[in-house]
PDB file of N, CA and C in Angstrom:
ATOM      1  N   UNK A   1       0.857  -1.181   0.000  1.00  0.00           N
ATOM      2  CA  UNK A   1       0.000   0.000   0.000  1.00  0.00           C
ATOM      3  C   UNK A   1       0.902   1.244   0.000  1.00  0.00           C
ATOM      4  N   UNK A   2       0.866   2.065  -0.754  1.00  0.00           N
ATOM      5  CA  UNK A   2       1.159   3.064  -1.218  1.00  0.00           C
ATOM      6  C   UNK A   2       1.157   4.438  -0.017  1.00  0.00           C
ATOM      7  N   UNK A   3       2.078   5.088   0.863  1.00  0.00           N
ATOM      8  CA  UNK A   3       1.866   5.975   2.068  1.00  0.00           C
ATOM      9  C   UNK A   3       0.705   6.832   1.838  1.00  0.00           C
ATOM     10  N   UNK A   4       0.794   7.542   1.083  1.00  0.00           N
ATOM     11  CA  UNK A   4      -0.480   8.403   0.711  1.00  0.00           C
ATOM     12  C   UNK A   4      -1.817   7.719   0.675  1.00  0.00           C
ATOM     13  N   UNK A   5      -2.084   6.483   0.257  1.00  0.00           N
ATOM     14  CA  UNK A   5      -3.414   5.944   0.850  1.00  0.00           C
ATOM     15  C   UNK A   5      -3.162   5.252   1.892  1.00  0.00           C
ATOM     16  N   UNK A   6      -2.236   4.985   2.318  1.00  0.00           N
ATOM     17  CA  UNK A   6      -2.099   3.983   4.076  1.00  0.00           C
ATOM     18  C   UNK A   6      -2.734   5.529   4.845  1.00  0.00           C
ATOM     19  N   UNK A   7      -1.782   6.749   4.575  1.00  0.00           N
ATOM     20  CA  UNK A   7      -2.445   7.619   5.795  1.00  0.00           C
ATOM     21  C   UNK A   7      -3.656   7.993   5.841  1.00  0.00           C
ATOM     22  N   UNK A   8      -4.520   8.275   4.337  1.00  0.00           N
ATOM     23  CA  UNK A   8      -5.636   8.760   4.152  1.00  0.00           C
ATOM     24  C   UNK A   8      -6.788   7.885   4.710  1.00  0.00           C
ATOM     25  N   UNK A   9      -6.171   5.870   4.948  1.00  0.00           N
ATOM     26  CA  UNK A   9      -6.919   5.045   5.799  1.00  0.00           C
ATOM     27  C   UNK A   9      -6.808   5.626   7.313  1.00  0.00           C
ATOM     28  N   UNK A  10      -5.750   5.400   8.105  1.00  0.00           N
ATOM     29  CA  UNK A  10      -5.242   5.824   9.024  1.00  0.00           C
ATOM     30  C   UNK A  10      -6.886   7.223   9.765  1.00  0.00           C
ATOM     31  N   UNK A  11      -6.549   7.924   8.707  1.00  0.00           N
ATOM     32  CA  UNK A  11      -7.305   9.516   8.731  1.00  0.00           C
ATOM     33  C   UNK A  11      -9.331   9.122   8.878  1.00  0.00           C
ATOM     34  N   UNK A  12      -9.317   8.064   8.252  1.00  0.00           N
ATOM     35  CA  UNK A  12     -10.828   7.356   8.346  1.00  0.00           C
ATOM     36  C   UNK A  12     -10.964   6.548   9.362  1.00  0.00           C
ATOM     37  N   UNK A  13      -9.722   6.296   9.870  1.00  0.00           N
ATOM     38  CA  UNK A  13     -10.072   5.010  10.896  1.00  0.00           C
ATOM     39  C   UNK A  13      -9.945   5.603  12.510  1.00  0.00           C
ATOM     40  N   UNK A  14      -9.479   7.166  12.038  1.00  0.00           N
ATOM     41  CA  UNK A  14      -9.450   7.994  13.447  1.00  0.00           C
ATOM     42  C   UNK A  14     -11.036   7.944  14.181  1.00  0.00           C
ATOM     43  N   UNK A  15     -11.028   8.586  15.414  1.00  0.00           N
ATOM     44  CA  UNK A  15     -12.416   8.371  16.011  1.00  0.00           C
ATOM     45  C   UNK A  15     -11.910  10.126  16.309  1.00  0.00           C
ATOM     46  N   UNK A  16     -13.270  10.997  16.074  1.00  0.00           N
ATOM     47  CA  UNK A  16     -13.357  12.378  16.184  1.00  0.00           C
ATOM     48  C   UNK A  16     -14.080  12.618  17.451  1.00  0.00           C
ATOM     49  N   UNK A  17     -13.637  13.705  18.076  1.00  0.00           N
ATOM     50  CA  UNK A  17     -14.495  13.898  19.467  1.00  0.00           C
ATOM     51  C   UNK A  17     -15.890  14.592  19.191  1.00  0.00           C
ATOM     52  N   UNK A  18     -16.854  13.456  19.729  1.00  0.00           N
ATOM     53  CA  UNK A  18     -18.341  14.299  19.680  1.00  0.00           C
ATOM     54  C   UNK A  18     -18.893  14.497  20.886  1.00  0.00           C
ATOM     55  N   UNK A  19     -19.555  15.594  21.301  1.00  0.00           N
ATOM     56  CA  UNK A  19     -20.194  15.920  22.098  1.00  0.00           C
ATOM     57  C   UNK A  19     -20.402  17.314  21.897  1.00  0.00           C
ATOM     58  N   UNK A  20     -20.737  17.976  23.672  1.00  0.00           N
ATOM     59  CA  UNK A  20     -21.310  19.064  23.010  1.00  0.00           C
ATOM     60  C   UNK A  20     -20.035  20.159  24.155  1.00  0.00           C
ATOM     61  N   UNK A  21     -19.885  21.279  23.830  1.00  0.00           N
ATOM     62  CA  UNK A  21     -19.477  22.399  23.598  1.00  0.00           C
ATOM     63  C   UNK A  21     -19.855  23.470  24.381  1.00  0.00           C
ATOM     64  N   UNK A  22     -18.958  24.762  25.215  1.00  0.00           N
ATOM     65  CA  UNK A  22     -19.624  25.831  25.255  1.00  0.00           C
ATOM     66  C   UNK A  22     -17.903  26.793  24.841  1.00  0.00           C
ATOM     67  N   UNK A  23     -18.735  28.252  25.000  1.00  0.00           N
ATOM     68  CA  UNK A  23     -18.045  29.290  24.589  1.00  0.00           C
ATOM     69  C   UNK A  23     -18.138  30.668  25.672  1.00  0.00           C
ATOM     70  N   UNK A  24     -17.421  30.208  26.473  1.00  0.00           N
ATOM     71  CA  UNK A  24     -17.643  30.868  27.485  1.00  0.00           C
ATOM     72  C   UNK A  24     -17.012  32.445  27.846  1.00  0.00           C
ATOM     73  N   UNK A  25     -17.521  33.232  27.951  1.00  0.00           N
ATOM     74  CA  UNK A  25     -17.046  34.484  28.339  1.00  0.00           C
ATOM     75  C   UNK A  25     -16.630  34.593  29.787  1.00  0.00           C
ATOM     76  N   UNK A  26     -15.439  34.560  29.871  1.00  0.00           N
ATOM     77  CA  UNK A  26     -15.058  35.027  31.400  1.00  0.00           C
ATOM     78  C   UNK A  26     -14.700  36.425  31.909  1.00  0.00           C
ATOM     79  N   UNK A  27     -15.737  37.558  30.932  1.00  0.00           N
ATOM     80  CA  UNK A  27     -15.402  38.657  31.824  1.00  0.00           C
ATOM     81  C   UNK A  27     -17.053  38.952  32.231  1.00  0.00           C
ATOM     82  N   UNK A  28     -18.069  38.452  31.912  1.00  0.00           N
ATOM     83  CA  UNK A  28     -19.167  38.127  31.879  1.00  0.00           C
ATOM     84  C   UNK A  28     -19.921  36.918  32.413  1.00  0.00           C
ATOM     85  N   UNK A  29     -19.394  35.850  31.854  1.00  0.00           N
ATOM     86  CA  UNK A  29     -20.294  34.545  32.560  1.00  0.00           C
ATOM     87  C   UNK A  29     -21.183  33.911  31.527  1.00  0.00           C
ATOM     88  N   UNK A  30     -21.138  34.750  30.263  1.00  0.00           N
ATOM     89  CA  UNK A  30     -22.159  34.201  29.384  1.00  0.00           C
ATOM     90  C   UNK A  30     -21.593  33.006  28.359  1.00  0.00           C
ATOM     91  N   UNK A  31     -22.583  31.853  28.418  1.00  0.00           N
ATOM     92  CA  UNK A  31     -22.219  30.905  27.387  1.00  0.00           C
ATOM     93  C   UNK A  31     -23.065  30.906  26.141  1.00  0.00           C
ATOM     94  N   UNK A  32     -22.337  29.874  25.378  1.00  0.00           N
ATOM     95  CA  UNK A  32     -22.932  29.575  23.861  1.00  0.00           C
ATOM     96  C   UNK A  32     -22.526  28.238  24.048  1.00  0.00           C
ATOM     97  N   UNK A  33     -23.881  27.772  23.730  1.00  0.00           N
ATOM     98  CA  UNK A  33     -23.449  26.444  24.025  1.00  0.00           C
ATOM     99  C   UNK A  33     -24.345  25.092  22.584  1.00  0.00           C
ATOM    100  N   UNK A  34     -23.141  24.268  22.667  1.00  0.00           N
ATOM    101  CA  UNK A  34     -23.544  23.780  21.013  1.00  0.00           C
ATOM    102  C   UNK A  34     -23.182  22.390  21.042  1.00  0.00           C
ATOM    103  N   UNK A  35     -23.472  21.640  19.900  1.00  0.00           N
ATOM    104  CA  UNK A  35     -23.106  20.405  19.510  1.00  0.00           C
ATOM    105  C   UNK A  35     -21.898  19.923  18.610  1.00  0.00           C
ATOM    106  N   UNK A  36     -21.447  18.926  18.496  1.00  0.00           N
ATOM    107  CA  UNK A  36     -20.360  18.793  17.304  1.00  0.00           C
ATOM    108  C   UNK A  36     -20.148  17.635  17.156  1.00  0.00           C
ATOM    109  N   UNK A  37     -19.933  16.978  15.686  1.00  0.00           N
ATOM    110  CA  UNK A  37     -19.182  15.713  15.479  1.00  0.00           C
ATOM    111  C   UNK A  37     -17.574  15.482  15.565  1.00  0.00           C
ATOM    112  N   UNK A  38     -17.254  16.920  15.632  1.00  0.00           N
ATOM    113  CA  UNK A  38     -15.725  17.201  16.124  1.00  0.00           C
ATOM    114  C   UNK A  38     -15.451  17.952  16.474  1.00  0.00           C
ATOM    115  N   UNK A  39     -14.965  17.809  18.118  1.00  0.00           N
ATOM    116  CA  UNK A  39     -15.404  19.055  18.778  1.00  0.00           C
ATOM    117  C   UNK A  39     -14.105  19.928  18.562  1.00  0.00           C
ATOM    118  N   UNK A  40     -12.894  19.149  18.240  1.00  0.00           N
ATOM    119  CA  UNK A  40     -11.785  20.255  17.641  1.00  0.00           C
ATOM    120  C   UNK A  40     -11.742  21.038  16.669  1.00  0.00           C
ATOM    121  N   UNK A  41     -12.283  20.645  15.623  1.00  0.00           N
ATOM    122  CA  UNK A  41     -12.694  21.112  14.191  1.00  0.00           C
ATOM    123  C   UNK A  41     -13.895  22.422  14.607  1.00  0.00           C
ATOM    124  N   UNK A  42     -14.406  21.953  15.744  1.00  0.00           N
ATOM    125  CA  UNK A  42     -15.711  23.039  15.810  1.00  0.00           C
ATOM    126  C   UNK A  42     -15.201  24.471  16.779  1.00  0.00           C
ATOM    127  N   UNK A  43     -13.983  24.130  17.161  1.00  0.00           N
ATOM    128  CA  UNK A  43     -13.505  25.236  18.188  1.00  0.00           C
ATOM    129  C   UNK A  43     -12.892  26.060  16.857  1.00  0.00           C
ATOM    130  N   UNK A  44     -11.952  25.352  16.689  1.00  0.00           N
ATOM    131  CA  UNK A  44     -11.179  26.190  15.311  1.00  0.00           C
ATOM    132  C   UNK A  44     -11.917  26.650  14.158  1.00  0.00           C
ATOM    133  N   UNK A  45     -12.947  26.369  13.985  1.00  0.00           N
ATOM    134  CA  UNK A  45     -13.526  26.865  13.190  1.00  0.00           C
ATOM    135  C   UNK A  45     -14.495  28.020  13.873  1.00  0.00           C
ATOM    136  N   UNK A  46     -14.800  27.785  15.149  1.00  0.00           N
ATOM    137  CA  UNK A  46     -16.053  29.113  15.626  1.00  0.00           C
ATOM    138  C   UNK A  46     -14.229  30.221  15.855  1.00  0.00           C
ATOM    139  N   UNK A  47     -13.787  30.075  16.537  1.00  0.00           N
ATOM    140  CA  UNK A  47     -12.953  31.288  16.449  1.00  0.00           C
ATOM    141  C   UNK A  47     -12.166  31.889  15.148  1.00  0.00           C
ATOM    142  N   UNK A  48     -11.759  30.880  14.584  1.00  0.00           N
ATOM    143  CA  UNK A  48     -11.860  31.760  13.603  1.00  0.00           C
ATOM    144  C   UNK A  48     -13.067  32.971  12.312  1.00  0.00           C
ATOM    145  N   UNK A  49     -14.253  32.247  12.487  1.00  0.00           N
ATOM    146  CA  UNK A  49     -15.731  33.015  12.126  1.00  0.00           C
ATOM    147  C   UNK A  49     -15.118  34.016  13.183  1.00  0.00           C
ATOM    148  N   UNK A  50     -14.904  33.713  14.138  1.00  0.00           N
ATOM    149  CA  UNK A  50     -14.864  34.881  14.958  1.00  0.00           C
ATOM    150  C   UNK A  50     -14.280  35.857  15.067  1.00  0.00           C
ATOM    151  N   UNK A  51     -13.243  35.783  14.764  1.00  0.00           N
ATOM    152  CA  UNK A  51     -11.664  36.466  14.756  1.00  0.00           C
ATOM    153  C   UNK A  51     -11.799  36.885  13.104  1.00  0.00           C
ATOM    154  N   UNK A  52     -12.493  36.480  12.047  1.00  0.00           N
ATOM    155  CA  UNK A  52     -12.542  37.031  11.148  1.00  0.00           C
ATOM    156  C   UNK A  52     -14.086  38.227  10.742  1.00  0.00           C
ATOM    157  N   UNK A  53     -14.909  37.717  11.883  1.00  0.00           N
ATOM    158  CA  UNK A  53     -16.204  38.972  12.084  1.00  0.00           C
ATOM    159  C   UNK A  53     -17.266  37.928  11.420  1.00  0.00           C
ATOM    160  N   UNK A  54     -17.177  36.567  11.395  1.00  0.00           N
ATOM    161  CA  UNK A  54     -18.479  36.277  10.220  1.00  0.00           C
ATOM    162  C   UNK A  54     -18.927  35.625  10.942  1.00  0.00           C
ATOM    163  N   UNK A  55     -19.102  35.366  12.556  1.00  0.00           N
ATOM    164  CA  UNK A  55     -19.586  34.166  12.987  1.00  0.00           C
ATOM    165  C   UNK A  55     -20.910  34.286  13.109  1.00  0.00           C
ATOM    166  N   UNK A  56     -21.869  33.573  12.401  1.00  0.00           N
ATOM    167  CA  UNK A  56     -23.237  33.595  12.627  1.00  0.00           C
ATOM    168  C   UNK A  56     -24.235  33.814  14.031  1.00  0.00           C
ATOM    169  N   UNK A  57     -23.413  34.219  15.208  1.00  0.00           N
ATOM    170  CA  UNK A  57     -24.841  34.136  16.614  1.00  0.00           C
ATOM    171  C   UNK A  57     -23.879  35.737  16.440  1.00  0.00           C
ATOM    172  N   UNK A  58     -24.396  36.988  16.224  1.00  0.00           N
ATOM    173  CA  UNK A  58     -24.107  38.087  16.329  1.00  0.00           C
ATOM    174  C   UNK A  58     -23.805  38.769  17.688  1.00  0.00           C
ATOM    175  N   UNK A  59     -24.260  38.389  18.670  1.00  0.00           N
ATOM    176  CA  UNK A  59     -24.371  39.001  20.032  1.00  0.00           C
ATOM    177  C   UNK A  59     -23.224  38.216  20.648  1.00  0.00           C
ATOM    178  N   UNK A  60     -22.618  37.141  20.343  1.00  0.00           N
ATOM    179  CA  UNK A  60     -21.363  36.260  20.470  1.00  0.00           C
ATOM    180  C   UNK A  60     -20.593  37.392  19.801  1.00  0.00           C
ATOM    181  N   UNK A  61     -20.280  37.528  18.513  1.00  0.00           N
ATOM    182  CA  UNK A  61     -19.633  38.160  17.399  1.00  0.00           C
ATOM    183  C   UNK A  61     -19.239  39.564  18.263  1.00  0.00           C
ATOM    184  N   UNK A  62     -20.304  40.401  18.688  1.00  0.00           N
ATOM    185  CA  UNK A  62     -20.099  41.466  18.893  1.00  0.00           C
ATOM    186  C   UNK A  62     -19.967  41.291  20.360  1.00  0.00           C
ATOM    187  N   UNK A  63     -19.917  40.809  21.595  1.00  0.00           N
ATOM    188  CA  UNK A  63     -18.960  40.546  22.337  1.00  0.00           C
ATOM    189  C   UNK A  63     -17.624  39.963  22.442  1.00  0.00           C
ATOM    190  N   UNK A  64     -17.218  39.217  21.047  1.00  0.00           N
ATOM    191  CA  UNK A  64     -15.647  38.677  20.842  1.00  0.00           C
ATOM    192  C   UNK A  64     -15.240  40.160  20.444  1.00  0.00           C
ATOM    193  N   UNK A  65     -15.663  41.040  19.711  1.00  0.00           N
ATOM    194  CA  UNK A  65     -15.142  41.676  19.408  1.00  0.00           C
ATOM    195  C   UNK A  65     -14.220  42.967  20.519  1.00  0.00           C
ATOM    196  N   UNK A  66     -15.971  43.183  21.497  1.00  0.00           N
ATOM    197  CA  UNK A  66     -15.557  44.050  22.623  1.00  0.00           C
ATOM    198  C   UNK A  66     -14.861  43.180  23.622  1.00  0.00           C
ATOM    199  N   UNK A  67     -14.582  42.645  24.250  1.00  0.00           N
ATOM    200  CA  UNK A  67     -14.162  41.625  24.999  1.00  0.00           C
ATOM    201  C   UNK A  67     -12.457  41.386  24.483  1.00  0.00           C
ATOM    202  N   UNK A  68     -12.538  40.884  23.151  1.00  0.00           N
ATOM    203  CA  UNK A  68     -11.229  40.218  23.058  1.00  0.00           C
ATOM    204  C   UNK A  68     -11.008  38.752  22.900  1.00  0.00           C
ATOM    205  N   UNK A  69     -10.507  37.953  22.298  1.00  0.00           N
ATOM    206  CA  UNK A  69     -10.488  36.596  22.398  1.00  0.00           C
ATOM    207  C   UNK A  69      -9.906  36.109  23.497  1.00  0.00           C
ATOM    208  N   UNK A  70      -9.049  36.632  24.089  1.00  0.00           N
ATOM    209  CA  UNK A  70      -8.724  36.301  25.579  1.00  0.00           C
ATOM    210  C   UNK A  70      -9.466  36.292  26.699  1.00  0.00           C
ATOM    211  N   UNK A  71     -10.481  36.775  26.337  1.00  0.00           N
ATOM    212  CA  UNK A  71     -11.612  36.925  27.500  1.00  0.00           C
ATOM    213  C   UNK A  71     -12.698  35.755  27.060  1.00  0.00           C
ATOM    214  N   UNK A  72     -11.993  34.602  26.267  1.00  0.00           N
ATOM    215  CA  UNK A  72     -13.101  33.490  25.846  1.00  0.00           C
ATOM    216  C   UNK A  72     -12.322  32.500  25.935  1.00  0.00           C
ATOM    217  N   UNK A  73     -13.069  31.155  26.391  1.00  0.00           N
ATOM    218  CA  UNK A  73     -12.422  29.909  27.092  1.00  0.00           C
ATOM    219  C   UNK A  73     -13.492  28.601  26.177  1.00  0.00           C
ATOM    220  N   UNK A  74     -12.462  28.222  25.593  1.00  0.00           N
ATOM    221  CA  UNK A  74     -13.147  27.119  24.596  1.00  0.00           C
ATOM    222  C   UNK A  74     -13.442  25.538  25.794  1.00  0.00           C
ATOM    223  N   UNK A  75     -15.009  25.219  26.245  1.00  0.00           N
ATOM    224  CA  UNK A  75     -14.612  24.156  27.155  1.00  0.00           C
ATOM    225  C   UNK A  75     -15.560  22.887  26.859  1.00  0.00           C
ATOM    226  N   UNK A  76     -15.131  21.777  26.862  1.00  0.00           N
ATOM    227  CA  UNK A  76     -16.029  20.529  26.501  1.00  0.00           C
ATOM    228  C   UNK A  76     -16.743  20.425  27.564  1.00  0.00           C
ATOM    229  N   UNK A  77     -17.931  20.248  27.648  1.00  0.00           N
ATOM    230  CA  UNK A  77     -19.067  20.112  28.728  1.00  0.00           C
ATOM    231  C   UNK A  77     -19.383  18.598  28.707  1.00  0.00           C
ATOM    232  N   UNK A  78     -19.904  17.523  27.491  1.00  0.00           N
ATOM    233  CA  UNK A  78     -19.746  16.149  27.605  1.00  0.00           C
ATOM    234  C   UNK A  78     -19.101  15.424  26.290  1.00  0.00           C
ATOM    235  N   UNK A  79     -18.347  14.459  26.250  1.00  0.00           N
ATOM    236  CA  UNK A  79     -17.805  13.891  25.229  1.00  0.00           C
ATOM    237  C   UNK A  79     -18.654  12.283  24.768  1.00  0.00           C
ATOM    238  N   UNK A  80     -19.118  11.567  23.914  1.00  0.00           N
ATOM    239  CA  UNK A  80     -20.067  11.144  23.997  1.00  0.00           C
ATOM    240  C   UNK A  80     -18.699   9.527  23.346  1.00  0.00           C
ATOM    241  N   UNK A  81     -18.927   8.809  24.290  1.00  0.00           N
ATOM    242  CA  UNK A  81     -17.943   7.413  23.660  1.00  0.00           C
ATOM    243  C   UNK A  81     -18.635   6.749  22.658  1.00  0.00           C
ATOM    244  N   UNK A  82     -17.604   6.496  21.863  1.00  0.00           N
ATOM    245  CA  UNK A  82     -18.095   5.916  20.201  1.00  0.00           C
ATOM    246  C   UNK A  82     -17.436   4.388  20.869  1.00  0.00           C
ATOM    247  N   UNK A  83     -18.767   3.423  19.854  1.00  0.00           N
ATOM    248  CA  UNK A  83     -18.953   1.917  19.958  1.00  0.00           C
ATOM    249  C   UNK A  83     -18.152   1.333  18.757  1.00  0.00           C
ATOM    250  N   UNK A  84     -17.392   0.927  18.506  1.00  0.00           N
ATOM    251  CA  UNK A  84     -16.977   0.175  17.698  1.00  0.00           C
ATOM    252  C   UNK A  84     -17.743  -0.865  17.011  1.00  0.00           C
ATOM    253  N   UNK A  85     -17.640  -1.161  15.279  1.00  0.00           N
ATOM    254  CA  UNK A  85     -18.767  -2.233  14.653  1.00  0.00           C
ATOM    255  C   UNK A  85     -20.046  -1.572  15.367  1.00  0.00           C
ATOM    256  N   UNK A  86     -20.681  -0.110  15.650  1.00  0.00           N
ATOM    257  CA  UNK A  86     -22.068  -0.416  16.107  1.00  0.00           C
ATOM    258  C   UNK A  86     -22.840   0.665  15.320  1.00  0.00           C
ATOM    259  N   UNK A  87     -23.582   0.954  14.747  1.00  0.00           N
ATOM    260  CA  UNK A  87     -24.460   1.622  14.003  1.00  0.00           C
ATOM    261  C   UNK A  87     -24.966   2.967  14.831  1.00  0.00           C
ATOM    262  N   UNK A  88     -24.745   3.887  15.040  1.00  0.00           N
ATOM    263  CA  UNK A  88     -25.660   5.130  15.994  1.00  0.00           C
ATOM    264  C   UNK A  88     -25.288   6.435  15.176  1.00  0.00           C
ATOM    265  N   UNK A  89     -26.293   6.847  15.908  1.00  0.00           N
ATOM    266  CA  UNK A  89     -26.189   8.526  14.990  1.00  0.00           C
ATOM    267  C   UNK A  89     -25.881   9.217  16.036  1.00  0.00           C
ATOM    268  N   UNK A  90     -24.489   9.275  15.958  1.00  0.00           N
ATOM    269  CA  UNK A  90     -23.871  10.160  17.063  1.00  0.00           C
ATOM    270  C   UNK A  90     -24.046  11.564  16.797  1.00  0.00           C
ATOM    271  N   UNK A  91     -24.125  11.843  15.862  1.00  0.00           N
ATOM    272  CA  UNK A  91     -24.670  13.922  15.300  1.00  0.00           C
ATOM    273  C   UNK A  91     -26.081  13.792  16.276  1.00  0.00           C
ATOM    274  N   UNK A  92     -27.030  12.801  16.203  1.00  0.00           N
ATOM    275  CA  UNK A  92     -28.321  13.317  16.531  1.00  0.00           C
ATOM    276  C   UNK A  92     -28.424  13.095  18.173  1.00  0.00           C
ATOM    277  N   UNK A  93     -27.261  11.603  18.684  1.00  0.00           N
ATOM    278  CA  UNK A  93     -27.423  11.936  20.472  1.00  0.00           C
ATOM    279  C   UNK A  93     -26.483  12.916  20.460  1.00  0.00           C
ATOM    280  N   UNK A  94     -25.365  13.916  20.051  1.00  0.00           N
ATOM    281  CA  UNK A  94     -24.840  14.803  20.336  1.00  0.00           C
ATOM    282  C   UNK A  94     -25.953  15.984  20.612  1.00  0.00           C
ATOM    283  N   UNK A  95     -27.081  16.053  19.124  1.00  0.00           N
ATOM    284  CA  UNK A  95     -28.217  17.323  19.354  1.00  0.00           C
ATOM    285  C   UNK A  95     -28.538  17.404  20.746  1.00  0.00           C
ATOM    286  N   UNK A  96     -29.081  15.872  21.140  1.00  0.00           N
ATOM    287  CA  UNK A  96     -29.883  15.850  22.185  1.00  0.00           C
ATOM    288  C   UNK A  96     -29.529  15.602  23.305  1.00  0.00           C
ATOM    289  N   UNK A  97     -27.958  15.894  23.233  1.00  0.00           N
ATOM    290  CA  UNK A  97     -27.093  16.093  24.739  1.00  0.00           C
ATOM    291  C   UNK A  97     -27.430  17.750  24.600  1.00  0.00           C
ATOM    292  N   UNK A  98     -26.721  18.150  23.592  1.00  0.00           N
ATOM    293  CA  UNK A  98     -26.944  19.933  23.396  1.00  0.00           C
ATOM    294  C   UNK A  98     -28.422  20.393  24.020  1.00  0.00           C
ATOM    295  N   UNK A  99     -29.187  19.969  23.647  1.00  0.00           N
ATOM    296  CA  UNK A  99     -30.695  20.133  23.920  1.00  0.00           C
ATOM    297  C   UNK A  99     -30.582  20.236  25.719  1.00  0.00           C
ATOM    298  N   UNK A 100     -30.180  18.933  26.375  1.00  0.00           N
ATOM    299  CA  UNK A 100     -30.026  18.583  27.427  1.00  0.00           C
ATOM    300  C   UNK A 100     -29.530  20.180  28.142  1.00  0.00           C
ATOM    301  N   UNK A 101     -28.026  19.803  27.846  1.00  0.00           N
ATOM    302  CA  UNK A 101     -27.197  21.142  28.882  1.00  0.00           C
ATOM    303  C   UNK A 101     -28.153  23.031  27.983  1.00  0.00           C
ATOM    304  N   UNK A 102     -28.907  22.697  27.709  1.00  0.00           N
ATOM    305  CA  UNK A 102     -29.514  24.029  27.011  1.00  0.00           C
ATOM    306  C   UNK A 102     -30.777  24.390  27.619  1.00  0.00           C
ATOM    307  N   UNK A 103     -31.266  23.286  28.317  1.00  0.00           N
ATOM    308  CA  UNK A 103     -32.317  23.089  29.458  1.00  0.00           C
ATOM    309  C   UNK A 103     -31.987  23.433  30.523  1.00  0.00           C
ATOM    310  N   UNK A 104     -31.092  23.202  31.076  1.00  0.00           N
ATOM    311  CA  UNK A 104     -29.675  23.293  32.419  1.00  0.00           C
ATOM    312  C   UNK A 104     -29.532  24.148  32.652  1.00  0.00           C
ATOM    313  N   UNK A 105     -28.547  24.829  31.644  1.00  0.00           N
ATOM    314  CA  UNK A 105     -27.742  26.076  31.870  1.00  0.00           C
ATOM    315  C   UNK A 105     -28.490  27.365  31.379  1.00  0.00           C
ATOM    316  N   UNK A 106     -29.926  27.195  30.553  1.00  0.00           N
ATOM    317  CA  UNK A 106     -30.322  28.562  29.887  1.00  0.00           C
ATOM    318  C   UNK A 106     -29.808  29.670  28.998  1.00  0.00           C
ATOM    319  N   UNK A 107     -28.637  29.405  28.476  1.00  0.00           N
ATOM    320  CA  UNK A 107     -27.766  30.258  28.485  1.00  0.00           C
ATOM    321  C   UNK A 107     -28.326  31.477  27.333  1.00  0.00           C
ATOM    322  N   UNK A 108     -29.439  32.053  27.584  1.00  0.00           N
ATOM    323  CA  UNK A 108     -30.532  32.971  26.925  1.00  0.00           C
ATOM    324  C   UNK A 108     -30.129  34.337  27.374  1.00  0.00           C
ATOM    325  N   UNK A 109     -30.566  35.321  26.942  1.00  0.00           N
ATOM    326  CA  UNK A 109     -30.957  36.748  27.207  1.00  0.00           C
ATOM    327  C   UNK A 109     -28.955  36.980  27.833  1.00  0.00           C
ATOM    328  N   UNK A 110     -29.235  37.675  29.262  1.00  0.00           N
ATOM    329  CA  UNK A 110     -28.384  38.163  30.044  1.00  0.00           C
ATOM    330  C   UNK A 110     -27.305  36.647  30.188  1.00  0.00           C
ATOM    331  N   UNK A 111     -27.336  35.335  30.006  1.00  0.00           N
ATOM    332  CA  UNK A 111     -27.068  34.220  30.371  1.00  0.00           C
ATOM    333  C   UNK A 111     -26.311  33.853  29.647  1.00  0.00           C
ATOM    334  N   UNK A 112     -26.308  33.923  28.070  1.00  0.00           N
ATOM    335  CA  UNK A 112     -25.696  33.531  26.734  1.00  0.00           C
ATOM    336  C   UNK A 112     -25.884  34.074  25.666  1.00  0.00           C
ATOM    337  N   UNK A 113     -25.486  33.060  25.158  1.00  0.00           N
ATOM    338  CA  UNK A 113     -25.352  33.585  23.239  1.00  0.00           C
ATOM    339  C   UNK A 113     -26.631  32.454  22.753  1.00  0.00           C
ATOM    340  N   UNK A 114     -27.119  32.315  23.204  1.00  0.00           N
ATOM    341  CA  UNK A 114     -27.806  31.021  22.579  1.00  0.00           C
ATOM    342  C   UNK A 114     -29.634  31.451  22.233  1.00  0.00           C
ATOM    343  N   UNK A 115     -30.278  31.433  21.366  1.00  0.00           N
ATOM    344  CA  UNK A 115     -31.313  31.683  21.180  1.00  0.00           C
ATOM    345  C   UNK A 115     -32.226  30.666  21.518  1.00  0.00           C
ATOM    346  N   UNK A 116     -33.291  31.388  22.062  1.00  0.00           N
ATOM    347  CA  UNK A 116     -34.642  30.073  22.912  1.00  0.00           C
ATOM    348  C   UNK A 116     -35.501  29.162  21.575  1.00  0.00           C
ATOM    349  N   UNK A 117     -34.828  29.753  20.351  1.00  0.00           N
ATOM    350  CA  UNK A 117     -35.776  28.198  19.236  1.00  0.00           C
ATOM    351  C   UNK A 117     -34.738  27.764  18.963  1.00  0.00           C
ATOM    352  N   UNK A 118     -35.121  26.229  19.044  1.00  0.00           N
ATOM    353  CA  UNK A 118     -33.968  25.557  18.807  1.00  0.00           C
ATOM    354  C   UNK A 118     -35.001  24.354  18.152  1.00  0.00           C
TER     355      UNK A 118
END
């Protein structure tokens, strides 16, 4: 086998962290709190939306901006263990962990970044 497809197996046979996510402001207290099929891919990608001005929850956006990225703490809230050989839709129990800690924590109005329809 040829390196370039041994690693690109390697790269499929990785297991990605799923669960769910917040985005926490520590000069404030306010979270954003979310789901992911990779929760590394999903940090690096919200700060950068962020750090480049395009991140879609605006009231997040425009507190990274006043705030600073240093005043934000990327933190895993639950990580969800993957079954080997087993069939599950880990995107949809990730939603409905998100759903879960979104019940919990509220993180609405004065509380978060997070909007009450979900």
């Amino acid at each position: 086998m040829n390196k370039q497809k041994e690693l690109k197996e390697q790269y499929k046979a990785q297991k990605m962290k799923i669960g769910v996510f917040q985005i926490r402001n520590t000069a404030n207290g306010k979270v954003y709190v979310e789901s992911s099929n990779n929760l590394d891919a999903s940090w690096n990608r919200n700060r950068t939306e962020l750090n480049f001005g395009n991140h879609r929850n605006e009231t997040l956006q425009k507190e990274w901006k006043e705030f600073g990225e240093e005043k934000f703490k990327f933190e895993i809230l639950a990580e969800i263990a993957q079954k080997d050989n087993e069939k599950v839709d880990y995107g949809k129990e990730a939603k409905q962990l998100a759903r879960m800690f979104i019940e919990e924590l509220q993180p609405f109005d004065e509380q978060g970044y997070n909007s009450r329809k979900m």
